[in-house]
Protein backbone atom coordinates (compact mmCIF):
# COMPACT_ATOMS: atom_id res chain seq x y z
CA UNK A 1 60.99 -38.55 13.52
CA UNK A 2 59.90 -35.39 12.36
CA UNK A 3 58.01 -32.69 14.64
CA UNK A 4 54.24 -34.17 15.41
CA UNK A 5 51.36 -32.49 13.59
CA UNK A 6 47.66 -32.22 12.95
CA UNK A 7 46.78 -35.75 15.60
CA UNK A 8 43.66 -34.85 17.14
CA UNK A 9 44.18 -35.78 20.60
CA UNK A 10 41.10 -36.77 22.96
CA UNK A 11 41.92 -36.31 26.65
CA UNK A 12 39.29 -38.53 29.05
CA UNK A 13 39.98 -37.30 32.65
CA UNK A 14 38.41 -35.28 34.98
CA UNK A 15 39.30 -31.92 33.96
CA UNK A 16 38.60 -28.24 35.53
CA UNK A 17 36.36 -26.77 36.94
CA UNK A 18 37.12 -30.25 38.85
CA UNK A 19 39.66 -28.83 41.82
CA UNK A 20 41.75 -32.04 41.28
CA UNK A 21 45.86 -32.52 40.65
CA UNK A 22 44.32 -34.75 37.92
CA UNK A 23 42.23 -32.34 36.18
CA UNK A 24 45.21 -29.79 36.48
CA UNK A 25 47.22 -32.28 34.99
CA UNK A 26 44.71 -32.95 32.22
CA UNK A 27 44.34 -29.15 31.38
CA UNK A 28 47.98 -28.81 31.42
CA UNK A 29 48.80 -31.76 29.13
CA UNK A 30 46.06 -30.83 26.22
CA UNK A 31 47.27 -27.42 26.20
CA UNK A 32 51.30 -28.45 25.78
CA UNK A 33 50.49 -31.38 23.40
CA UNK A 34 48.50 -28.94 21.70
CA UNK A 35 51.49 -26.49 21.51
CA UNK A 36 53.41 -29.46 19.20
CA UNK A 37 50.60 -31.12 17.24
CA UNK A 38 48.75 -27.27 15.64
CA UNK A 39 45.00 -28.89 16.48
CA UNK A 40 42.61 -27.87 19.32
CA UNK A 41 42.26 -31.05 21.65
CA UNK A 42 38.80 -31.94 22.98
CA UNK A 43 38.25 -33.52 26.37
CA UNK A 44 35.44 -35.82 27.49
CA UNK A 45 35.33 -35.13 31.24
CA UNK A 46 34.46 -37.40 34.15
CA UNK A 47 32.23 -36.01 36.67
CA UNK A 48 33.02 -36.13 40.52
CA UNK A 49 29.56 -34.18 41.60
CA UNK A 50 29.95 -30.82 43.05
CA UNK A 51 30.98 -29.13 39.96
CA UNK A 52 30.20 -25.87 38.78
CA UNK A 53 29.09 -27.40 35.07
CA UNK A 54 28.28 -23.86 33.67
CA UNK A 55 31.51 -22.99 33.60
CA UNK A 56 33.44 -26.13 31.72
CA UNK A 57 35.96 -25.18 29.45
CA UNK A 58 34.80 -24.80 25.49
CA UNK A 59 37.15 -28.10 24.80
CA UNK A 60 34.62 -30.11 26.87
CA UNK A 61 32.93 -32.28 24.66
CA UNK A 62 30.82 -34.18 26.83
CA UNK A 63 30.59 -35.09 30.08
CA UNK A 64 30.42 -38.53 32.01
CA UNK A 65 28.13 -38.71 35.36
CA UNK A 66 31.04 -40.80 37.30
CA UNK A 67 28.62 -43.77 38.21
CA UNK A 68 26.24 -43.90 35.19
CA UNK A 69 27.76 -46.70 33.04
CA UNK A 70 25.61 -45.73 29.85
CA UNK A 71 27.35 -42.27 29.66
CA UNK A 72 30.63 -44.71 29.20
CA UNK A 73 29.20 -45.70 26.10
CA UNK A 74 27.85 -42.69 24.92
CA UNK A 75 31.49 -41.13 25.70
CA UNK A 76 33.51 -43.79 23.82
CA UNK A 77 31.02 -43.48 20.08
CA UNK A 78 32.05 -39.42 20.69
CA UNK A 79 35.62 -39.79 21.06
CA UNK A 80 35.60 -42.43 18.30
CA UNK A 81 33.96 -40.13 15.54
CA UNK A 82 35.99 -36.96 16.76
CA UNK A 83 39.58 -37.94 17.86
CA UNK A 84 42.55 -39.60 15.94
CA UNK A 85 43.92 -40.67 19.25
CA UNK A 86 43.06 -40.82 23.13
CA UNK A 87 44.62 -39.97 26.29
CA UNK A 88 43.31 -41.94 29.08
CA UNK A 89 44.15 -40.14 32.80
CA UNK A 90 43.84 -43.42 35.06
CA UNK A 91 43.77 -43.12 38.88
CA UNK A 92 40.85 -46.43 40.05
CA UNK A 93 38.76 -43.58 42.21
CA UNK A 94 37.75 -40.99 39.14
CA UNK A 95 36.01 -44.09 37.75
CA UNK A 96 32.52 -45.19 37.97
CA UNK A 97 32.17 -49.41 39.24
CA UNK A 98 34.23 -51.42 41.47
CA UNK A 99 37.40 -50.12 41.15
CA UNK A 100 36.69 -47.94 38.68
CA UNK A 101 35.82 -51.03 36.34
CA UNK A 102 33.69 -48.59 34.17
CA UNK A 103 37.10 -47.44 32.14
CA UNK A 104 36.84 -50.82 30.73
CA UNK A 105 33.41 -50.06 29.44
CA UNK A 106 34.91 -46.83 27.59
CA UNK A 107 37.65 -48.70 26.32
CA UNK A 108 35.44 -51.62 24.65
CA UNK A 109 33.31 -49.37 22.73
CA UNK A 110 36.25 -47.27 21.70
CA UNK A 111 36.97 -47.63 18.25
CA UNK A 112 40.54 -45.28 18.19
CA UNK A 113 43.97 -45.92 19.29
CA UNK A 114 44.11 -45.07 22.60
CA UNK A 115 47.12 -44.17 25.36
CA UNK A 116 46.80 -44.96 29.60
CA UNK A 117 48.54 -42.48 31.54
CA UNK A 118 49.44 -44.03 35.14
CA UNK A 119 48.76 -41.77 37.71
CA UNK A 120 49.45 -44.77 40.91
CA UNK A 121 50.88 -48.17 40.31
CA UNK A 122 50.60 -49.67 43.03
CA UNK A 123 53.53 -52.32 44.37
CA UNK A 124 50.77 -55.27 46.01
CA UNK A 125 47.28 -54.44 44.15
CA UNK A 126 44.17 -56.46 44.97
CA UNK A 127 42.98 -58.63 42.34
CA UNK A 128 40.71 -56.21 41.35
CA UNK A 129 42.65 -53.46 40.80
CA UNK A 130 44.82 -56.42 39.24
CA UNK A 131 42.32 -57.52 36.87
CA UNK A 132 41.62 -54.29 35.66
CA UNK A 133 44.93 -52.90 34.83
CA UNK A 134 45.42 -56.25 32.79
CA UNK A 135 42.13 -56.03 30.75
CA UNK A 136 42.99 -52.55 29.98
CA UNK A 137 46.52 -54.10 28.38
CA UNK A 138 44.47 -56.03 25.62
CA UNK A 139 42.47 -52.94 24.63
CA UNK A 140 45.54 -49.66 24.46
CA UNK A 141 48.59 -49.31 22.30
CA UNK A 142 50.18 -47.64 25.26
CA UNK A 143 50.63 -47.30 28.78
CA UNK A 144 52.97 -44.25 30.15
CA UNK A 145 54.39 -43.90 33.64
CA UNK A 146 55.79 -40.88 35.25
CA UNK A 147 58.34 -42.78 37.36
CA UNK A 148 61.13 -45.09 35.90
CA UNK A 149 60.96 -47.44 38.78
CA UNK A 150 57.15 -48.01 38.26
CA UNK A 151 58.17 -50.12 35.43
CA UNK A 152 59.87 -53.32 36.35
CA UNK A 153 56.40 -53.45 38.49
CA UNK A 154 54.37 -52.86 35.45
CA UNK A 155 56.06 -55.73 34.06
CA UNK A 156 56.56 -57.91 36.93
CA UNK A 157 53.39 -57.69 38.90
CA UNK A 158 50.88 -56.67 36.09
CA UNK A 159 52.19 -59.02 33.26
CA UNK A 160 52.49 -55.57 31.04
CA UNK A 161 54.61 -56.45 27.76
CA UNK A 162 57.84 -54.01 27.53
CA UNK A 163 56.52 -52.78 24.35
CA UNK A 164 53.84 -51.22 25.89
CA UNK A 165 55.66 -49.17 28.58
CA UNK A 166 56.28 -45.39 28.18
CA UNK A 167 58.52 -43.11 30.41
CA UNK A 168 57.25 -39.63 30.32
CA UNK A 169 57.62 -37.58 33.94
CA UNK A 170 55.08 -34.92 35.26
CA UNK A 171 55.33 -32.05 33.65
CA UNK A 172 55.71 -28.12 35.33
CA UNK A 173 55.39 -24.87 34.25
CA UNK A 174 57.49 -24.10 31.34
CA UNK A 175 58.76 -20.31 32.40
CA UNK A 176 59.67 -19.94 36.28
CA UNK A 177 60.16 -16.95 37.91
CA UNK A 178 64.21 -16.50 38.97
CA UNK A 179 63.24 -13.68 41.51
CA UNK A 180 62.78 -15.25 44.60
CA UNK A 181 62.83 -11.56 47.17
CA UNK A 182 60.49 -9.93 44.65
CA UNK A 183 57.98 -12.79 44.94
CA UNK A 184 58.25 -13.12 49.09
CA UNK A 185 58.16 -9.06 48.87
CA UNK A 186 54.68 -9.40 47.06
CA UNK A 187 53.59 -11.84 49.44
CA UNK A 188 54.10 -9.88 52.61
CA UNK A 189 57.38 -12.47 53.23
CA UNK A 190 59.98 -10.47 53.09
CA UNK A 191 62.97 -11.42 55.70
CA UNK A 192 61.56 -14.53 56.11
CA UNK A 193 62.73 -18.30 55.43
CA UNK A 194 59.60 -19.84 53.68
CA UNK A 195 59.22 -23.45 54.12
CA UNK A 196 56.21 -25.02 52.05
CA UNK A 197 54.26 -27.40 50.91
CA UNK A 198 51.11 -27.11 48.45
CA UNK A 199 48.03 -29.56 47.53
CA UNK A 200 45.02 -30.46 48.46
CA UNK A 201 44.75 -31.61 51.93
CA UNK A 202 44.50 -35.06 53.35
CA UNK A 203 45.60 -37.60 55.97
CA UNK A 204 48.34 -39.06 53.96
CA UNK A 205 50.22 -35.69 53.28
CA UNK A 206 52.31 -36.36 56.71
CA UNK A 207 52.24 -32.77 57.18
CA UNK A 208 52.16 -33.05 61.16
CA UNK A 209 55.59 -34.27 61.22
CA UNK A 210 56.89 -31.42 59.49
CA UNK A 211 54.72 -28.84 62.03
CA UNK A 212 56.31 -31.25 65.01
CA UNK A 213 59.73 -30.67 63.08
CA UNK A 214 59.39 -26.86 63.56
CA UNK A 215 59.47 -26.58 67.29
CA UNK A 216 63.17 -27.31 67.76
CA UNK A 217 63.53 -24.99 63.99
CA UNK A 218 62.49 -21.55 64.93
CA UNK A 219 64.22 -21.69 68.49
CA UNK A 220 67.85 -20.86 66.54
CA UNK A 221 65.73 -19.57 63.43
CA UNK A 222 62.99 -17.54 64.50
CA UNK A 223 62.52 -16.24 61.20
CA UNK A 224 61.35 -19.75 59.44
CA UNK A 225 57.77 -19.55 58.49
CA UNK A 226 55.85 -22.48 57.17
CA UNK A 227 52.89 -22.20 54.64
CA UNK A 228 50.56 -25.29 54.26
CA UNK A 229 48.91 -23.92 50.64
CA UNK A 230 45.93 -25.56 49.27
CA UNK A 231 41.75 -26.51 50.12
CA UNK A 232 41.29 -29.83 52.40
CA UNK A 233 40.80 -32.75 49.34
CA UNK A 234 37.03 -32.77 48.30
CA UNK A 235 36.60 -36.34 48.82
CA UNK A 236 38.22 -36.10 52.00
CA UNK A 237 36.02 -33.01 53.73
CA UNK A 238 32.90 -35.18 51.87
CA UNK A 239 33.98 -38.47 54.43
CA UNK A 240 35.12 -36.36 57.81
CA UNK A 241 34.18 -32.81 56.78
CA UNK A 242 37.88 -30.48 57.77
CA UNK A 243 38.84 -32.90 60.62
CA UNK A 244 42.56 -33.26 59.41
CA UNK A 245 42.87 -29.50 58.92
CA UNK A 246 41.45 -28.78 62.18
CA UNK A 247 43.88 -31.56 64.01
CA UNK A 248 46.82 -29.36 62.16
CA UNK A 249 45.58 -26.34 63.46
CA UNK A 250 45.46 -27.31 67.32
CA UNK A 251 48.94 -28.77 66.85
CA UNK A 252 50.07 -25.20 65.49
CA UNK A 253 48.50 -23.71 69.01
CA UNK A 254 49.71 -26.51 71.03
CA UNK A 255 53.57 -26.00 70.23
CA UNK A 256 52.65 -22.64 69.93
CA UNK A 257 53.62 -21.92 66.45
CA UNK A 258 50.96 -19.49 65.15
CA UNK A 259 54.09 -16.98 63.97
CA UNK A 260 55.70 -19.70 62.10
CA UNK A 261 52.89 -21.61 60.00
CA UNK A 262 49.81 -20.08 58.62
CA UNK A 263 47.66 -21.72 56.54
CA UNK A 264 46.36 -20.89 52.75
CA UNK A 265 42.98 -22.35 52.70
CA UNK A 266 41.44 -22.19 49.26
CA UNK A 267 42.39 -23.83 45.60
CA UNK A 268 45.28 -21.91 43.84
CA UNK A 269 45.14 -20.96 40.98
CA UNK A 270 48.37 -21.25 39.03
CA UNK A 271 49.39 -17.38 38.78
CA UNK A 272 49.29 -17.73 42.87
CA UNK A 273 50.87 -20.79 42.83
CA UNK A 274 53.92 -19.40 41.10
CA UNK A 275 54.21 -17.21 43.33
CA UNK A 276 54.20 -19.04 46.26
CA UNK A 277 56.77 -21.24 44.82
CA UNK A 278 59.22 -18.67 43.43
CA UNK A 279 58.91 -17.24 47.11
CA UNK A 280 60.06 -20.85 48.45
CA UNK A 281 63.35 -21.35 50.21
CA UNK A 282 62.81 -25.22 51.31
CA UNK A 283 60.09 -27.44 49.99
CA UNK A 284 58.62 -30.03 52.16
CA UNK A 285 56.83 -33.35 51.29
CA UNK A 286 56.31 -35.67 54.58
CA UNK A 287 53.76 -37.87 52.37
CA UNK A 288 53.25 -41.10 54.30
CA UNK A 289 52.35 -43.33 51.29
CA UNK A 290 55.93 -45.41 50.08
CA UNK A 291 53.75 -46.62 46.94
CA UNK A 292 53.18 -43.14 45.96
CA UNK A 293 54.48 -43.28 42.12
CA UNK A 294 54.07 -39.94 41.40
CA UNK A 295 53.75 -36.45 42.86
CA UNK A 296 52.90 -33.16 40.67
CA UNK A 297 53.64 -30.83 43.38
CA UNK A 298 57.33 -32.88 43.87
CA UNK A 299 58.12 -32.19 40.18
CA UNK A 300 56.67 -28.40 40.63
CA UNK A 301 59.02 -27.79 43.31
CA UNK A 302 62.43 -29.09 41.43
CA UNK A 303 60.96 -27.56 38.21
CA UNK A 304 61.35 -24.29 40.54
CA UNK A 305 64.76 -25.49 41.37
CA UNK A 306 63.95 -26.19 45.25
CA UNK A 307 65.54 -27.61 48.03
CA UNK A 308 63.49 -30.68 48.69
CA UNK A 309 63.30 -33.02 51.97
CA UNK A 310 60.69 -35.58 51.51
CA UNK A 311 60.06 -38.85 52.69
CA UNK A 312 61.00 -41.87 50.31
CA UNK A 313 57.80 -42.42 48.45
CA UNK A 314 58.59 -43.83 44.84
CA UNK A 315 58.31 -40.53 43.15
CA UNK A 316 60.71 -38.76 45.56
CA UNK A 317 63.01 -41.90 45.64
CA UNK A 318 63.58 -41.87 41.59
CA UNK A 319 63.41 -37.39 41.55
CA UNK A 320 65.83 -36.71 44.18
CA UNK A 321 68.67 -39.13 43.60
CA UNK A 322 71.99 -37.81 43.57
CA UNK A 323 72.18 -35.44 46.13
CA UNK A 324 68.96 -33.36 44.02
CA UNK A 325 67.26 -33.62 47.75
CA UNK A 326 66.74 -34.76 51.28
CA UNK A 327 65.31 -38.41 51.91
CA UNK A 328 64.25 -38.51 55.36
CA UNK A 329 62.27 -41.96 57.01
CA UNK A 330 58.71 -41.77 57.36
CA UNK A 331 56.55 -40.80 59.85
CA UNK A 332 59.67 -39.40 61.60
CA UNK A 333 59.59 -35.08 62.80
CA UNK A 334 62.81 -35.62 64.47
CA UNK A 335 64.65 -36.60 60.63
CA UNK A 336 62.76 -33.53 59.08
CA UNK A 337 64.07 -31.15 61.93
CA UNK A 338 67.46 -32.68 61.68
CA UNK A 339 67.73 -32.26 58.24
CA UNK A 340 66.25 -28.33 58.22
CA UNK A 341 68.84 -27.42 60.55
CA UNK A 342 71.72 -28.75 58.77
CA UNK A 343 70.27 -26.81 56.05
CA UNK A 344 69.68 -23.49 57.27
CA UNK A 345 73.18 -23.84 59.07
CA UNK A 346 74.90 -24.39 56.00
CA UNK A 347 73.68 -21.58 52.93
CA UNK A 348 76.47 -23.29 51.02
CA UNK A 349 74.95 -26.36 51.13
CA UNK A 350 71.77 -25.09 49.89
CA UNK A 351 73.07 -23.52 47.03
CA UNK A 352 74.40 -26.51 46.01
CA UNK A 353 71.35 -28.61 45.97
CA UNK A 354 69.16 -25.15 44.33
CA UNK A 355 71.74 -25.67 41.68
CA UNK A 356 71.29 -29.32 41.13
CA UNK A 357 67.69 -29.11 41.71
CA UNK A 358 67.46 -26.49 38.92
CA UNK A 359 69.02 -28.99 36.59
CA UNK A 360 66.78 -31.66 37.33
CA UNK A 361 63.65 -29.88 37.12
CA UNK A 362 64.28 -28.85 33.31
CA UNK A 363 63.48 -32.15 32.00
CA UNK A 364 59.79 -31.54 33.54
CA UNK A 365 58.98 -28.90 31.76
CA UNK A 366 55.41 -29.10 29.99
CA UNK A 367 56.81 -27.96 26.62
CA UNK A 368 59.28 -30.86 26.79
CA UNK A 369 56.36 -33.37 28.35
CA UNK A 370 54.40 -32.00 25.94
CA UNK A 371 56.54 -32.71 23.13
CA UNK A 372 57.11 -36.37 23.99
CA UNK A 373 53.67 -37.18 24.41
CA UNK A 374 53.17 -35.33 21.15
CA UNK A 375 55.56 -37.94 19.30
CA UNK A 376 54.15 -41.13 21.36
CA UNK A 377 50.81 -40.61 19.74
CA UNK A 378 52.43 -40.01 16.38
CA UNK A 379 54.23 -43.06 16.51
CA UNK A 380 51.15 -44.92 17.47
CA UNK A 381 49.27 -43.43 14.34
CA UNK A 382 51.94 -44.16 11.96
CA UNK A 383 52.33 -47.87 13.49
CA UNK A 384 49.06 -47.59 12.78
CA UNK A 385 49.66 -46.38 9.21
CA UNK A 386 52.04 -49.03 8.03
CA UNK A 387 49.78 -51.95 9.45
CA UNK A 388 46.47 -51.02 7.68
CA UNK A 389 48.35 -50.30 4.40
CA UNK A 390 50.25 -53.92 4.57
CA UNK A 391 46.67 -55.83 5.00
């Protein structure tokens, strides 16, 4: 197939100012599709409440009040007279009805070929979530998911025909920094071992095992320093304001840590965010969800070429096979300090997994992601094509 050109792509998602993984995503994904197909996308964006609206990006089209099913409508007769094709960002909270049922809505008055991205498949739905997922089926060409072992579910527990099923992963930052003492000398690191792990903060990050982890760490390395980077989740500090970031913090002072894990409270942008990472020794990702299909800051940290322990969630199950990480059981600190020290004891080994990691992480990069999503909605149009001109 020859190189994709002049599609113009319509990207429905929440989408920045929204501090979101999804809207990064979003913004990310326009602008490397863009890179391949030579048009400006546009993006209709779905409202969370809280934004700063005066600032939206000039791509921003329109924008959907979250719960206000009319806007649905209005949203869909926009993208249809604008786009050539439409990118669909689906995670069931961003959407307005019970369980987001309002996407259906969109996708009924939508009169263009249109494309699902996955962002959670979950393993055991409830029939709503079911019903929806199905319904969407009759309505898109295509459905993509980031994670190769999300689709014998799609297929199995959703009914989802083959044909419909895309593999394209997360994508990453296309250039990464190699200079990992320049970045920690910028940061005010320098001579220290920098554990992390970034995003927004909620319960389900796991990230108290990884501060118990640390007691029985810094004892025989006293230079390890952990940074939790990133704002407590919006929806989260809306239900039980900065409870979970406050629980953290006294279990920092309790096992009297303070030296060895300071917190980065505020959204990142994605200059500081580099940084951070190219400053990383050992990345950390103690989520507690096994269903968890995909993870952004997961494929940020291999795209880095980092040392990885994680718990087996789906994402990290599929990313760090073959010895390209650490699995370590759930819910478990002792596993996570186990695993650090074998680590930090043995440099060779972590130059071994840096290496593999570094290898990995290529595929993820957003001009590659970008590319393949570039040629799915090509291949859609010119399916498209071929049908129309045979009737």
């Amino acid at each position: 197939m020859s190189t994709p050109c002049n599609q113009r792509v319509l990207y429905f998602s929440t989408y920045p100012p929204t501090e979101c993984g999804l809207a990064t995503f979003t913004q990310d994904l326009a602008s490397a599709v863009a890179s391949w197909n030579l048009t400006q996308p546009a993006v209709i964006a779905i409202e969370q409440g809280g934004e700063k609206t005066s600032t939206r990006p000039p791509e921003v089209l329109f924008v959907v009040r979250r719960d206000h099913e009319l806007d649905y409508i209005k949203a869909a007769k926009m993208a249809s007279n604008v786009a050539d094709v439409v990118s669909i960002q689906h995670e069931f909270g961003i959407f307005g009805g019970e369980n987001g049922e309002f996407v259906l809505t969109f996708l009924k008055h939508l009169k263009k070929h249109s494309v699902v991205t996955l962002h959670t498949v979950l393993s055991h739905p409830d029939p709503g979530k079911l019903a929806i997922i199905r319904e969407m089926s009759c309505y898109v060409e295509a459905f993509v998911c980031m994670n190769r072992l999300a689709i014998p579910i799609l297929e199995r527990v959703y009914g989802l025909p083959p044909h419909k099923i895309s593999y394209i992963p997360h994508g990453a930052p296309h250039h990464v920094p190699e200079d990992k003492d320049g970045a920690k000398s910028l940061l005010g690191l320098s001579g220290r071992t920098v554990l992390s792990t970034f995003g927004l903060l909620s319960p389900g990050k796991g990230i108290e095992y990884a501060i118990e982890a640390l007691s029985g760490v810094v004892r025989r390395f006293p230079n390890v320093l952990y940074l939790i980077l990133g704002e407590t989740h919006p929806k989260e500090r809306e239900k039980r304001g900065e409870s979970y970031r406050v629980f953290l913090e006294e279990k920092v002072r309790r096992l009297g840590l303070e030296d060895h894990v300071h917190f980065v409270n505020r959204y990142l942008s994605q200059e500081e965010l580099v940084q951070y990472l190219a400053a990383t020794d050992i990345y950390l990702t103690p989520y507690l969800n096994p269903e968890q299909v995909t993870s952004g800051t997961l494929t940020y940290a291999l795209r880095f070429g980092k040392i990885v322990i994680s718990t087996p969630y789906l994402s990290a199950r599929e990313a760090l096979q073959n010895g390209t990480g650490i699995l370590v059981p759930f819910r478990n600190a002792t596993a996570i300090q186990e695993a650090l020290l074998e680590l930090l004891e043995h440099p060779e080994r972590m130059h071994v997994i840096e290496a593999r990691a570094k290898n990995t992480g290529i595929a993820y990069s957003w001009d590659r992601v970008g590319q393949e999503y570039a040629k799915l909605f090509e291949r859609i149009l010119c399916h498209a094509r071929t049908a129309f001109s045979k009737e």
